[in-house]
Structures are given as C-alpha cells and as structure tokens.
N, C-alpha and C. Protein backbone atom coordinates (compact mmCIF):
# COMPACT_ATOMS: atom_id res chain seq x y z
N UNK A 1 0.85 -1.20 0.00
CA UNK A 1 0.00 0.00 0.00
C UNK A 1 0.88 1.25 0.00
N UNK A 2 0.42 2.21 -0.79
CA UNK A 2 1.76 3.30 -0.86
C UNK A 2 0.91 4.42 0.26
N UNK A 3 1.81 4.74 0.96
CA UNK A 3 1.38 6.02 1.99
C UNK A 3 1.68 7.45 1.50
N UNK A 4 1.52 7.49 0.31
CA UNK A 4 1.63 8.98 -0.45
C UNK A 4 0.53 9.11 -1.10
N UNK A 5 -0.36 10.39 -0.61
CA UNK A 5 -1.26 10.57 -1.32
C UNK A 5 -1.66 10.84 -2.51
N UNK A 6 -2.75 10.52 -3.32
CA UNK A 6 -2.35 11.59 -5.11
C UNK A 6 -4.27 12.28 -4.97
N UNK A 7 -3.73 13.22 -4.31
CA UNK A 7 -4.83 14.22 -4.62
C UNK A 7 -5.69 14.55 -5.97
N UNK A 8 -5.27 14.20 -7.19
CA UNK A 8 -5.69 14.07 -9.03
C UNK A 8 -6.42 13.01 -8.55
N UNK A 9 -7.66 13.06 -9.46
CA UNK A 9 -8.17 11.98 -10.16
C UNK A 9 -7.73 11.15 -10.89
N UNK A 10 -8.16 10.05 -11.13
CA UNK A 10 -7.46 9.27 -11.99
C UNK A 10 -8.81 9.16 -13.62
N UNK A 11 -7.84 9.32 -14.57
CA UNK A 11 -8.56 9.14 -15.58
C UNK A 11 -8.28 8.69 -16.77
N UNK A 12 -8.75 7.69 -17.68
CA UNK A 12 -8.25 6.75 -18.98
C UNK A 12 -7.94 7.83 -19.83
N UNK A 13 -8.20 9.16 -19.85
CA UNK A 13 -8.23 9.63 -21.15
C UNK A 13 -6.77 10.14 -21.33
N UNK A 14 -6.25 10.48 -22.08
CA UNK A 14 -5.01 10.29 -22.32
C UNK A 14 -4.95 11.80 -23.20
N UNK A 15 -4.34 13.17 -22.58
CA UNK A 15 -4.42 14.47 -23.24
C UNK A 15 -2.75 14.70 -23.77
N UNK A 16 -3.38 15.32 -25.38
CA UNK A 16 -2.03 15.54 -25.74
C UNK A 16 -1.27 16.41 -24.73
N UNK A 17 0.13 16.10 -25.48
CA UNK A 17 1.26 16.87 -24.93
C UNK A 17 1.04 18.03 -25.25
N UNK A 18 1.97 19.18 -23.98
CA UNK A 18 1.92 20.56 -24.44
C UNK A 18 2.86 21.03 -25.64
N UNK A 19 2.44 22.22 -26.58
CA UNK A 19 3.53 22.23 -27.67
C UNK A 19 2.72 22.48 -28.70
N UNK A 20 3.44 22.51 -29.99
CA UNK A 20 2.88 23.04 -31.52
C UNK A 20 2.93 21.18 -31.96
N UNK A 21 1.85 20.66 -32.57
CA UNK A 21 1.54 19.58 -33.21
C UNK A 21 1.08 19.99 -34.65
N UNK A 22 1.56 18.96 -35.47
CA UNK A 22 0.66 18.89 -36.71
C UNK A 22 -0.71 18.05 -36.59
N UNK A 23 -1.92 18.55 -37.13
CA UNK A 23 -2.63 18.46 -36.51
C UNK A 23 -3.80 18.55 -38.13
N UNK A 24 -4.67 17.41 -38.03
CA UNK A 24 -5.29 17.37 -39.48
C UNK A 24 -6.88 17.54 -38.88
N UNK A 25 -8.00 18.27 -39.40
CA UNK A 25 -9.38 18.91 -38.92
C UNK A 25 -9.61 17.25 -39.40
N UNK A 26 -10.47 16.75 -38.76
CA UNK A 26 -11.88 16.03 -39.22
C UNK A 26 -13.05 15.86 -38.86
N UNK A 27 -13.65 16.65 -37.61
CA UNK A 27 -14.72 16.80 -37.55
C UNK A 27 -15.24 18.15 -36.95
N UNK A 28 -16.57 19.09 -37.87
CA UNK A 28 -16.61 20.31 -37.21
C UNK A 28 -18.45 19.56 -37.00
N UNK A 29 -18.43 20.02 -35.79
CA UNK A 29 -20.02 20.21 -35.06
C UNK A 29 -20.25 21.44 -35.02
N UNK A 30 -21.73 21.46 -35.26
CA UNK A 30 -22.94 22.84 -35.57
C UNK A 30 -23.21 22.84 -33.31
N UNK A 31 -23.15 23.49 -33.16
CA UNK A 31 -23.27 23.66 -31.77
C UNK A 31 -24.98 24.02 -31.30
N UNK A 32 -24.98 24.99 -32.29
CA UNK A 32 -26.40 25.44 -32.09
C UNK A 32 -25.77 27.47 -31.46
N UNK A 33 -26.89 27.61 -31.21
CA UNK A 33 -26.54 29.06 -30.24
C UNK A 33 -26.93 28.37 -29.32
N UNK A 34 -25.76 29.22 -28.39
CA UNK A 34 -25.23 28.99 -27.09
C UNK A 34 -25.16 29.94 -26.20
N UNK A 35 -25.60 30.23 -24.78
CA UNK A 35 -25.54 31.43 -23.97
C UNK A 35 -24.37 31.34 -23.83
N UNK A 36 -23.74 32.50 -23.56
CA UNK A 36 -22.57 32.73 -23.01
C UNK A 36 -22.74 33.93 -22.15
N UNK A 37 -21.59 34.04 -21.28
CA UNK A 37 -21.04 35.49 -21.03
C UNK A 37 -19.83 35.70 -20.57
N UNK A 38 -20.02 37.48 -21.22
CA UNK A 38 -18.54 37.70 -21.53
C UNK A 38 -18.67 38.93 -20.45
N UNK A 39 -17.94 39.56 -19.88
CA UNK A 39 -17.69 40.39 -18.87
C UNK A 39 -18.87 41.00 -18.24
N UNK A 40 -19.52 39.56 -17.48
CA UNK A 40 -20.68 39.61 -16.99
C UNK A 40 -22.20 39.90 -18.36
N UNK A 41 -22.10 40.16 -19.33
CA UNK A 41 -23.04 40.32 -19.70
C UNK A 41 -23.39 38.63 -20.60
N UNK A 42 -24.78 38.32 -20.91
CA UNK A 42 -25.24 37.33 -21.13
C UNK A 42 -24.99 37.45 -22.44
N UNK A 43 -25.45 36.59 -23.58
CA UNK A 43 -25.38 37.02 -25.03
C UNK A 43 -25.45 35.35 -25.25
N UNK A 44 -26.36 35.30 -27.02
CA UNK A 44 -26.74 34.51 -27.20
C UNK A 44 -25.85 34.14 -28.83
N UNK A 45 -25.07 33.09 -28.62
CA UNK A 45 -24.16 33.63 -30.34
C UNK A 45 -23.77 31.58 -30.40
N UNK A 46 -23.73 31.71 -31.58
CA UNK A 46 -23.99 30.54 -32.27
C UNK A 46 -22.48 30.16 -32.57
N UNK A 47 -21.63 28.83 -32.23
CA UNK A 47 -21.35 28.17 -32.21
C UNK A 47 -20.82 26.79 -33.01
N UNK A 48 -19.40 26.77 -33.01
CA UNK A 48 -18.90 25.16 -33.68
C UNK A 48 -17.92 24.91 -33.18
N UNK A 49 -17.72 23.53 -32.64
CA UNK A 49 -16.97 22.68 -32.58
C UNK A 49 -15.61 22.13 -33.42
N UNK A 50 -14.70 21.79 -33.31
CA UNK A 50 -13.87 21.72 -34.27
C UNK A 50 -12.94 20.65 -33.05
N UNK A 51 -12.45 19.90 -33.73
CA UNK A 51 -11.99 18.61 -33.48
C UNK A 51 -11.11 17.81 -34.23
N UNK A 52 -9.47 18.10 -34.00
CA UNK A 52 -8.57 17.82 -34.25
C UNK A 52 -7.73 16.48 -34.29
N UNK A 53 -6.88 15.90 -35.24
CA UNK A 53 -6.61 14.45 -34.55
C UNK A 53 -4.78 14.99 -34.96
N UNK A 54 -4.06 14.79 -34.05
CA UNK A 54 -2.57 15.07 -33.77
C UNK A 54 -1.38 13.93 -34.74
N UNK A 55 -1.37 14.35 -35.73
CA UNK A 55 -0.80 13.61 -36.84
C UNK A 55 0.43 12.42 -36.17
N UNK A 56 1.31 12.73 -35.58
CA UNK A 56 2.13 12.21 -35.13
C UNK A 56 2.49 12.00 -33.53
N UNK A 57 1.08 12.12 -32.94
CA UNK A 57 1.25 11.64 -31.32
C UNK A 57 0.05 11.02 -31.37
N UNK A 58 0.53 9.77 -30.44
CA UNK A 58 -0.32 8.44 -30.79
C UNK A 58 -0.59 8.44 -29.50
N UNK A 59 -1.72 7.41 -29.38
CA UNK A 59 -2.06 6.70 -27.70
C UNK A 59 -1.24 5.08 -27.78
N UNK A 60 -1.59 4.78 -26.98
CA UNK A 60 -0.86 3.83 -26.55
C UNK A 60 -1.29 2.29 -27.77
N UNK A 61 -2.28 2.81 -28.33
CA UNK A 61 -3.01 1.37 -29.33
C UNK A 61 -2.98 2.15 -30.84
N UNK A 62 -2.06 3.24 -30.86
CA UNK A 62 -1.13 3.52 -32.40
C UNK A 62 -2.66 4.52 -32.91
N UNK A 63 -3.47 5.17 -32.44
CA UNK A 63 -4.64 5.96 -32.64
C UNK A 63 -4.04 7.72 -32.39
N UNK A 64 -4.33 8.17 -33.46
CA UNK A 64 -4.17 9.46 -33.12
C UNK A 64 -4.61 10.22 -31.97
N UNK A 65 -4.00 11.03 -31.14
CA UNK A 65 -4.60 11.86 -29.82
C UNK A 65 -5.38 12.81 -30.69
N UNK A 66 -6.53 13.15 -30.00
CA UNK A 66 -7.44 14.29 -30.36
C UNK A 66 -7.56 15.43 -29.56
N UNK A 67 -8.02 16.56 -30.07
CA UNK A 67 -8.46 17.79 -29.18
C UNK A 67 -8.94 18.66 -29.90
N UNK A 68 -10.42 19.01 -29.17
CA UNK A 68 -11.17 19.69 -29.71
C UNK A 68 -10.97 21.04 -28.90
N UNK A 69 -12.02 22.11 -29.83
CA UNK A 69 -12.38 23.14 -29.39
C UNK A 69 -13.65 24.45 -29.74
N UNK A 70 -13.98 24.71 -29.00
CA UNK A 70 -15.21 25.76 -29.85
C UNK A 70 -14.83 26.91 -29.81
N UNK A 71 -15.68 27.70 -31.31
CA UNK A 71 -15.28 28.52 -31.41
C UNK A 71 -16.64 29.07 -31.72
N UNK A 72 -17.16 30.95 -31.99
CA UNK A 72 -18.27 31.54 -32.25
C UNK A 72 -18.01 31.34 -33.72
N UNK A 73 -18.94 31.15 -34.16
CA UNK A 73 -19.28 31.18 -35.84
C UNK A 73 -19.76 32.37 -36.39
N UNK A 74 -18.11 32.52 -36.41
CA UNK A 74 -18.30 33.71 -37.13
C UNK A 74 -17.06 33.90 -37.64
N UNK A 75 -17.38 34.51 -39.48
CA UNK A 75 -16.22 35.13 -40.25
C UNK A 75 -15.34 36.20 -40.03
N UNK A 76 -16.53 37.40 -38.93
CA UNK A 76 -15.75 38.40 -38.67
C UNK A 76 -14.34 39.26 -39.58
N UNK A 77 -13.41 40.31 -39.16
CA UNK A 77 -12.34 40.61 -39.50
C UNK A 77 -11.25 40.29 -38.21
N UNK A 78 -11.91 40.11 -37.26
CA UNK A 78 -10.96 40.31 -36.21
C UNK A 78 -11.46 38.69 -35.45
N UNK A 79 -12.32 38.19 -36.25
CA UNK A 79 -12.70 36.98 -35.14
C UNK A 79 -11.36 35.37 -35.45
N UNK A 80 -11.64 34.27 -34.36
CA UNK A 80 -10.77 33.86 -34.95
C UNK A 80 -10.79 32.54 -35.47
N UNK A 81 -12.21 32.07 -36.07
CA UNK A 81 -12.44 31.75 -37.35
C UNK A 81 -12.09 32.15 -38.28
N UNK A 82 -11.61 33.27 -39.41
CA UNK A 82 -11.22 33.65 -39.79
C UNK A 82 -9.82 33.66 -40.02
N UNK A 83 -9.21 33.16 -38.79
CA UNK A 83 -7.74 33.38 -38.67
C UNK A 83 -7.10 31.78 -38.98
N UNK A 84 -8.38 30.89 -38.43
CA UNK A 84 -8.31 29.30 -38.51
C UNK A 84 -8.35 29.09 -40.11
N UNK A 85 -9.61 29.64 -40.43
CA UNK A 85 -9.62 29.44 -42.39
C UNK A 85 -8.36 29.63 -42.77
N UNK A 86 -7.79 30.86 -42.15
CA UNK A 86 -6.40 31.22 -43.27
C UNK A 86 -5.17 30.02 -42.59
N UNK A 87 -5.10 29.54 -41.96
CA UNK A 87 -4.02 28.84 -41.49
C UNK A 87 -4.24 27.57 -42.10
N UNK A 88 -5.94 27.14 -42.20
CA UNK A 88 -5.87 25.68 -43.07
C UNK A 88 -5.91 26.12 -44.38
N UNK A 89 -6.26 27.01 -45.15
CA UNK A 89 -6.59 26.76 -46.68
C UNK A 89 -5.21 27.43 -47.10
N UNK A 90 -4.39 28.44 -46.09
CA UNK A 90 -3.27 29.15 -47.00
C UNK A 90 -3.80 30.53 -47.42
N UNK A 91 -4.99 30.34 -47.61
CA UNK A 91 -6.01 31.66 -48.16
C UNK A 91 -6.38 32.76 -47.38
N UNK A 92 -6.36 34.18 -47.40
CA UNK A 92 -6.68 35.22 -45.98
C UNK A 92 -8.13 35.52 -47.16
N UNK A 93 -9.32 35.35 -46.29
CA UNK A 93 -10.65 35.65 -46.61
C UNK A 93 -10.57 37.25 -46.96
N UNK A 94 -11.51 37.55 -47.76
CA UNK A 94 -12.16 39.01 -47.91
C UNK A 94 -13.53 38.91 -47.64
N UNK A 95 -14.01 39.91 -47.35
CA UNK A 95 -15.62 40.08 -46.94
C UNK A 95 -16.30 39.52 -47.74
N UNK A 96 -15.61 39.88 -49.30
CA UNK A 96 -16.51 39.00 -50.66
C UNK A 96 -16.55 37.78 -50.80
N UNK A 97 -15.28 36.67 -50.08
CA UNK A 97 -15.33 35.47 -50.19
C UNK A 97 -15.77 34.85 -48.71
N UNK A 98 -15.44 35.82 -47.37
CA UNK A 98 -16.17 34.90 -46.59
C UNK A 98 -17.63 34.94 -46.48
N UNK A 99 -18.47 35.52 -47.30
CA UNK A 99 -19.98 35.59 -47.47
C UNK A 99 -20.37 34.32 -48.24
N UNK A 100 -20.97 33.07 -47.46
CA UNK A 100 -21.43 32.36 -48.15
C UNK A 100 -20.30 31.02 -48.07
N UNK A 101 -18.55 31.37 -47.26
CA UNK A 101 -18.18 30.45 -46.95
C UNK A 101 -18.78 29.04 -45.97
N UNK A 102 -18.14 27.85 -46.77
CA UNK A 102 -18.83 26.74 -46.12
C UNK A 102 -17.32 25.92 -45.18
N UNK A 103 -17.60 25.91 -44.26
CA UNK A 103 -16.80 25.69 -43.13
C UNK A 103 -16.60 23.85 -43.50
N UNK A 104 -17.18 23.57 -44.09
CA UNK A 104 -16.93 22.03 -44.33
C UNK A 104 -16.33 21.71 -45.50
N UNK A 105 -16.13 22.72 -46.06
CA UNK A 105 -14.38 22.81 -46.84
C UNK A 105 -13.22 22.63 -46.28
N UNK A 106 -13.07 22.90 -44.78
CA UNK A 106 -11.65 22.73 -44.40
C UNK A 106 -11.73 21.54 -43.60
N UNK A 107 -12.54 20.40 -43.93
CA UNK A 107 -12.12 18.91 -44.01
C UNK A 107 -10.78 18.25 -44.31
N UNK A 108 -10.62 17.69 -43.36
CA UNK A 108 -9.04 17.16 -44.02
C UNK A 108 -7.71 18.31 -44.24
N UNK A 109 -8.23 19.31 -43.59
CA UNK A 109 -7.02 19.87 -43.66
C UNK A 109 -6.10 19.86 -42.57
N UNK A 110 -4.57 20.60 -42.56
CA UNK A 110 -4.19 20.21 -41.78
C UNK A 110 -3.53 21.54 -41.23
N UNK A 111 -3.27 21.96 -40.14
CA UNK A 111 -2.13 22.95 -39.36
C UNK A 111 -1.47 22.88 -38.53
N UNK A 112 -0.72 23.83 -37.62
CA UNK A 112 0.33 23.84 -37.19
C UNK A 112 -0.85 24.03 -35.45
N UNK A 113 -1.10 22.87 -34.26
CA UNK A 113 -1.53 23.08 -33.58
C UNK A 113 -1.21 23.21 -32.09
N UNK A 114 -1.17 24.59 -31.16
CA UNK A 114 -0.40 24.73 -30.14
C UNK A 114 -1.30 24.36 -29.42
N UNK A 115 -0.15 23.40 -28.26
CA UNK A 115 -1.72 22.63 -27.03
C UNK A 115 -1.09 23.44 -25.34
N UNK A 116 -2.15 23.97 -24.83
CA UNK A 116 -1.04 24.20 -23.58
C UNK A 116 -2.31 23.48 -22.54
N UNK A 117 -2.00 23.18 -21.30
CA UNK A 117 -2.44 22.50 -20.48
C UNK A 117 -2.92 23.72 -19.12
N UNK A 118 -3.76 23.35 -18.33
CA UNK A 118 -4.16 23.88 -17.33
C UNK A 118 -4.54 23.17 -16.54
N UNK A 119 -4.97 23.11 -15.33
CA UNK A 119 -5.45 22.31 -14.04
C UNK A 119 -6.63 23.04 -13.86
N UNK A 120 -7.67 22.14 -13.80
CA UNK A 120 -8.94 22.38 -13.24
C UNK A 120 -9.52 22.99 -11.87
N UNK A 121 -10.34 22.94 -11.52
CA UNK A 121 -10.64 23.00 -10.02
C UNK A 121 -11.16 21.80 -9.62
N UNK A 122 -11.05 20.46 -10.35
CA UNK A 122 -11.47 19.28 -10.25
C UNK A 122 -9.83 18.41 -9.34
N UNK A 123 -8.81 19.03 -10.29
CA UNK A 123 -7.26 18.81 -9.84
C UNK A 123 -6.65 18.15 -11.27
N UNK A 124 -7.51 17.67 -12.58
CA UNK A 124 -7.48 17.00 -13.37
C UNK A 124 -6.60 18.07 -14.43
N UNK A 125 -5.71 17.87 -15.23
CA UNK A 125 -5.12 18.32 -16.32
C UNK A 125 -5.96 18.77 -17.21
N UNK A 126 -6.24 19.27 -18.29
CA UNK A 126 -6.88 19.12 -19.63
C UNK A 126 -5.98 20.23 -20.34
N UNK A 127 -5.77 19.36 -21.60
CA UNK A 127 -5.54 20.39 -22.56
C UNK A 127 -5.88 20.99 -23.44
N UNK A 128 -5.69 22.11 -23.77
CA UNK A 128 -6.62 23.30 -24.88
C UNK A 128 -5.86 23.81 -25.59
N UNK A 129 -6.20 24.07 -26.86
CA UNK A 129 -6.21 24.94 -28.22
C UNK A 129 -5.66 26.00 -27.82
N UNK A 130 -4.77 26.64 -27.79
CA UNK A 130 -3.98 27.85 -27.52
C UNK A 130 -4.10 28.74 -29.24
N UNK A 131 -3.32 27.96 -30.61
CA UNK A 131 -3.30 28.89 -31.52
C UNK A 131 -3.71 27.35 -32.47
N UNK A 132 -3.93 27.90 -33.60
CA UNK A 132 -4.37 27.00 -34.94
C UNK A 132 -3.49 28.32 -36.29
N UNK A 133 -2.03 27.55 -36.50
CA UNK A 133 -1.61 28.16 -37.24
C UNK A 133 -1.07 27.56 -38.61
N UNK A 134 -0.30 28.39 -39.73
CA UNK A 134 -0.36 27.46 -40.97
C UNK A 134 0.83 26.38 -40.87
N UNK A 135 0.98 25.20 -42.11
CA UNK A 135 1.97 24.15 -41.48
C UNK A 135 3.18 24.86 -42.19
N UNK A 136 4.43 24.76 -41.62
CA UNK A 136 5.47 25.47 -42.11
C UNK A 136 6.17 24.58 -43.32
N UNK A 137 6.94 25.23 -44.63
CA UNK A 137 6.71 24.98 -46.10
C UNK A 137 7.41 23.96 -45.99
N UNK A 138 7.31 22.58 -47.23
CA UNK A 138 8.48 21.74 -46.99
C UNK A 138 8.11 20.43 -45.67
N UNK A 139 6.54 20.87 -45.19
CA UNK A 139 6.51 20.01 -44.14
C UNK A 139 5.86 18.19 -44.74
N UNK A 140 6.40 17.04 -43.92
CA UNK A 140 5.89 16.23 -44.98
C UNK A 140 4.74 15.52 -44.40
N UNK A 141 3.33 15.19 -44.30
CA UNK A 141 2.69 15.13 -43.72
C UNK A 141 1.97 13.59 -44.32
N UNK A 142 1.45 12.92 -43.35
CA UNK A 142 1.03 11.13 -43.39
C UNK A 142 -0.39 11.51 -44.08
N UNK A 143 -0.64 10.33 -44.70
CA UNK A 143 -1.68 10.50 -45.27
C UNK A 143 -2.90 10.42 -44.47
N UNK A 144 -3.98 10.56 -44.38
CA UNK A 144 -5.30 10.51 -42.82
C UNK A 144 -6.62 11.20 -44.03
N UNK A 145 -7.41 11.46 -43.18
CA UNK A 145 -6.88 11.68 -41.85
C UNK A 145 -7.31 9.65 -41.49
N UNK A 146 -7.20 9.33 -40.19
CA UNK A 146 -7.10 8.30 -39.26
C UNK A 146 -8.49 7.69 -38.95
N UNK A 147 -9.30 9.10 -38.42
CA UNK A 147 -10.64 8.80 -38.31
C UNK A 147 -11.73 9.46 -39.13
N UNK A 148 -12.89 9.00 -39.25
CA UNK A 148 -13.82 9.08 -40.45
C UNK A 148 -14.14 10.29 -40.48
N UNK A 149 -14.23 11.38 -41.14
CA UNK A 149 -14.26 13.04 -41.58
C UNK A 149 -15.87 13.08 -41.33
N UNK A 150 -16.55 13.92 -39.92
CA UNK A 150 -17.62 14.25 -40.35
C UNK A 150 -17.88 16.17 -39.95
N UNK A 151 -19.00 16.22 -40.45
CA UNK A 151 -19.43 17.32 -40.82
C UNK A 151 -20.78 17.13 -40.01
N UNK A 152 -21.23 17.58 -38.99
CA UNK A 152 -22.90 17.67 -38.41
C UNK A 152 -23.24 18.88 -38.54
N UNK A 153 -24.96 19.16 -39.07
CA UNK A 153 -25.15 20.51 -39.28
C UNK A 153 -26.30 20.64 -38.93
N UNK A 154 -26.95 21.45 -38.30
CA UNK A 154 -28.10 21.37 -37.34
C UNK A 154 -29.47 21.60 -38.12
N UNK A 155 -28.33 22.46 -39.40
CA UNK A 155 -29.58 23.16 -40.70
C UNK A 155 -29.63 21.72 -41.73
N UNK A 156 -29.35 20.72 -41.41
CA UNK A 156 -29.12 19.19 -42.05
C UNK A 156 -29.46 17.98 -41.31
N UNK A 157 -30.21 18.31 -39.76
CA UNK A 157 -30.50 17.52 -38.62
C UNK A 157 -29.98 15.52 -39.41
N UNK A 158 -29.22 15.14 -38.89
CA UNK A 158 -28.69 13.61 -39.19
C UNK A 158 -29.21 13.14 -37.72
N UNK A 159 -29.90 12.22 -37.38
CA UNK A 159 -29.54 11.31 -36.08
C UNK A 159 -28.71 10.80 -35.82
N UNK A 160 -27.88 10.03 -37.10
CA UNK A 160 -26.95 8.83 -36.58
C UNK A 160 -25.66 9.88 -35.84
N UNK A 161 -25.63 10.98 -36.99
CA UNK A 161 -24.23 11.60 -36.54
C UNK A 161 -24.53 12.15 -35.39
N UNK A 162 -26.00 12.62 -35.12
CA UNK A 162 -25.79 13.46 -33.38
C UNK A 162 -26.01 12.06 -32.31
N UNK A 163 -26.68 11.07 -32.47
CA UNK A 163 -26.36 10.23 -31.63
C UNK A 163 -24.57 9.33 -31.06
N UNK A 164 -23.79 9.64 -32.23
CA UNK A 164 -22.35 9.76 -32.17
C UNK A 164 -21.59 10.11 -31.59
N UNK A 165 -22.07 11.43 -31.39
CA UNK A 165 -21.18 12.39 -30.32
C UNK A 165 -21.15 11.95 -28.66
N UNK A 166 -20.24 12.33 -28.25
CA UNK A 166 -20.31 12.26 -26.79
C UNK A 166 -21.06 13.28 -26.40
N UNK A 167 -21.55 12.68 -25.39
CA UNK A 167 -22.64 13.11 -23.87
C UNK A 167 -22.81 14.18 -24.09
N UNK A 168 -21.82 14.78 -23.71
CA UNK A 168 -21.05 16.21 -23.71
C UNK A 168 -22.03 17.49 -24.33
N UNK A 169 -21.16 16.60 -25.56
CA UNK A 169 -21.92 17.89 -26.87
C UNK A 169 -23.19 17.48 -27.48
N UNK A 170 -23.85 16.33 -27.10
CA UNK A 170 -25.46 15.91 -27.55
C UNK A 170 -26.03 16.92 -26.24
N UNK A 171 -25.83 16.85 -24.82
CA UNK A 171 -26.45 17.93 -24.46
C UNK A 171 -26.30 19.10 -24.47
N UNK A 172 -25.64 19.95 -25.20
CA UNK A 172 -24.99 21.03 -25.48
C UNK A 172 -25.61 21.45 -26.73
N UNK A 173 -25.98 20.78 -27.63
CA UNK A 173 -26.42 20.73 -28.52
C UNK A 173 -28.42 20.61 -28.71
N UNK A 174 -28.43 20.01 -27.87
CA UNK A 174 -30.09 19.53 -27.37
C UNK A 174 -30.36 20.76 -26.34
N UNK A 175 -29.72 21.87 -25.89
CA UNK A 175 -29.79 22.98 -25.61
C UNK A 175 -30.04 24.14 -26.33
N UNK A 176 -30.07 24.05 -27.62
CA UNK A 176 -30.05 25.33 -28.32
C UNK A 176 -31.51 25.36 -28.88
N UNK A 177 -31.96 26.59 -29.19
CA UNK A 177 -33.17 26.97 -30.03
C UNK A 177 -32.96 26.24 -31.33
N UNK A 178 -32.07 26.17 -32.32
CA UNK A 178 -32.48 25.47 -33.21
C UNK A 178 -32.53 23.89 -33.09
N UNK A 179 -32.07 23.16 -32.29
CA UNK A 179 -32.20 22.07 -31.73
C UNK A 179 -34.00 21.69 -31.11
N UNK A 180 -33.98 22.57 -30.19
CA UNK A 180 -35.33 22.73 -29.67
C UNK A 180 -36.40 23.17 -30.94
N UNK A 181 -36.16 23.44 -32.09
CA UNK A 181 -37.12 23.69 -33.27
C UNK A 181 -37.35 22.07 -33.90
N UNK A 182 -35.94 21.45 -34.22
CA UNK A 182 -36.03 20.63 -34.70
C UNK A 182 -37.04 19.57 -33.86
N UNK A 183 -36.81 19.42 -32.90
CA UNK A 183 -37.79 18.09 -32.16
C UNK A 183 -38.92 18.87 -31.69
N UNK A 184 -39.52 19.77 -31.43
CA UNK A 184 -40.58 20.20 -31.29
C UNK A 184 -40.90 21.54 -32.33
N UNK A 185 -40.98 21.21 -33.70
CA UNK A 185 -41.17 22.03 -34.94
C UNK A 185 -42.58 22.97 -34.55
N UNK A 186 -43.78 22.57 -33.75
CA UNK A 186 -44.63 23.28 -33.81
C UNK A 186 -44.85 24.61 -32.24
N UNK A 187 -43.87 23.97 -31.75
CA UNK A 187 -43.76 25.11 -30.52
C UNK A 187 -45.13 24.55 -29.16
N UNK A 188 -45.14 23.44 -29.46
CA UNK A 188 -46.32 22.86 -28.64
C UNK A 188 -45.46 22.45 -27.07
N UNK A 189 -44.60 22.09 -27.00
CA UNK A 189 -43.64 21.18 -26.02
C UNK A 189 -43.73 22.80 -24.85
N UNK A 190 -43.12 22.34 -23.65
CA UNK A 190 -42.54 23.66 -22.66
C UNK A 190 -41.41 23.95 -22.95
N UNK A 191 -41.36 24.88 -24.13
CA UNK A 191 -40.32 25.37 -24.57
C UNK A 191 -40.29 26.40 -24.16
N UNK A 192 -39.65 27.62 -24.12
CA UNK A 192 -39.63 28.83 -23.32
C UNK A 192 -38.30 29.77 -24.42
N UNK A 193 -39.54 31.01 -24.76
CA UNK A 193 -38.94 31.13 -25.51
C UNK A 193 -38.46 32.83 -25.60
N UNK A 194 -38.00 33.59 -26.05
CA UNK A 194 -37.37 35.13 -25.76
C UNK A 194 -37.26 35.08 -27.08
N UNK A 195 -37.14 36.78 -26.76
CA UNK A 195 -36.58 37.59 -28.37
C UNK A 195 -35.19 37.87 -28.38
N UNK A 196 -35.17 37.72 -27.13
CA UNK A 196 -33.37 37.54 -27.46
C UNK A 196 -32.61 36.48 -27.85
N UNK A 197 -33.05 35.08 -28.26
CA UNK A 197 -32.51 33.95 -28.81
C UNK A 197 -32.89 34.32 -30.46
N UNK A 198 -31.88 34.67 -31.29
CA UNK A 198 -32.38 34.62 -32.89
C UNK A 198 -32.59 33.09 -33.41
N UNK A 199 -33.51 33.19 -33.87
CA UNK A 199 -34.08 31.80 -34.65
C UNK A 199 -33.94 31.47 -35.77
C-alpha cells in the first residue's frame, strides 16, 4: 500500500502533450446558439466545434490523440475563425469570399496546432487549443486523416451523426433553439422562448 497521497483523479483519457503539433481537422459540429457570457453580460451567439486528430502523437493502441475546441461562428475581421480558415486553406478571406463560406471545406485539412495545459478546479489536467496556425513549407505530412471526416449541421439535422457524439456535446447541442425547433417544430412542447434567442 503506498502512503503517499495523489490528490488528481485518476482518468483513462489520455491528453495531448503541451507544444505546436501537426494536426489534421476532421470533424466540425454545428453547436447550435449557445448562452454565453462575456464580462458579466449574457449574449446569445452561435457556435462550432472543431476537433482535431494530432498527426504524429499516438495513444498507446497507435490511434491518433485528439483535441477539440469551440469557437463563435463567425467570419468576422478580427474573429478567430477567420484566422483558422487562413491557417488551413493558406487563403486570408475578404468580406466577398467569406460571405457564403462553407466551413466544411476545411475537411481534411491540416495545421500547425499549439496545445497548452491547465489544471482544473477538479485537480485534473486538460488540454486546450492555444493557436491553430499554418503548417510550415516543406513540411511532410502522413496520409489521414485516421478517423472518419464528419461534418454535423443542425440546418441538415442527421440522427446517426448526433447520436455519435459524446454526452457532452449531444447535451450542449439539445440545448439550443435550433435544436429545440427541430424536435418540437410546432412550438407545442414547454419550450420557453425570448426575443433575445435569434431563430
């Protein structure tokens, strides 16, 4: 019996290392709108997922490590979607081309991905998305991606693919007004509803 305590949880999941990874997109989730707030104020802004698999750091059964992250959906000039497009396609958007961009173009692409780590208030590690930048020239990259490329879109409701997801983001997702349209289309259910959620 060891008489040293380990205050951490213990947990199977296995988080990349800290550092810049090459790093190939294969799956972006439609989130839905999502409350948030930002320096105390509430706000209702819509949402995607993006979910990375780490080209060359493996788990222990030769599977790529993953790490996701969300971001507001939005093209913006200053947002940093925008900054993600240009790092996977090579391409810096203009107002004229990000109007009408489809985010499920940058399937299979790949960038330069910084992971840094933090400690919870749980005591547990996790690591997060710090930058999503372009891959530097000359780089030689494995063919993938590893796992199956999907695309979920809320304006495209699929079951199989939202029953897929982890826990997580099916209730995260089963939270939003357009979610709540889709399974109760006629507004009959106790739905509860404001003018401040755009529909």
């Amino acid at each position: 019996m060891a008489l040293t305590f380990n205050t951490k949880p213990k947990s199977d999941f296995q988080i990349p290392p800290a550092g810049a990874h090459l790093a190939r997109l294969y799956r972006i989730v439609d989130l839905g709108t999502q409350e948030t707030t930002f320096k105390g104020e509430k706000k209702w802004v819509p949402q995607v997922l993006l979910t990375f698999e780490l080209i060359f750091e493996k788990m222990e059964d030769g599977k790529p490590l993953i790490i996701s992250s969300t971001y507001t959906m939005s093209l913006g000039e200053k947002s940093k979607m925008r900054q993600i497009v240009r790092s996977l396609t090579g391409t810096a958007l203009t107002d004229e081309t990000a109007s009408g961009f489809n985010l499920s173009e940058l399937i299979g692409k790949v960038a330069t991905v910084t992971v840094i780590h933090k400690t919870g208030r749980d005591g547990r590690d996790r690591a997060y998305i710090q930058d999503v930048g372009a891959v530097p020239k000359g780089t030689k990259i494995e063919d993938g991606p590893f796992n199956k490329p999907m695309v979920f879109d809320l304006g495209a409701f699929d079951q199989a693919q939202y029953d897929s997801l982890p826990q997580y983001y099916k209730d995260k997702i089963a939270s939003s007004p357009e979610y709540l349209k889709i399974v109760d289309p006629q507004g009959k259910g106790s739905i509860v509803t404001t003018d401040d959620i755009p529909f």
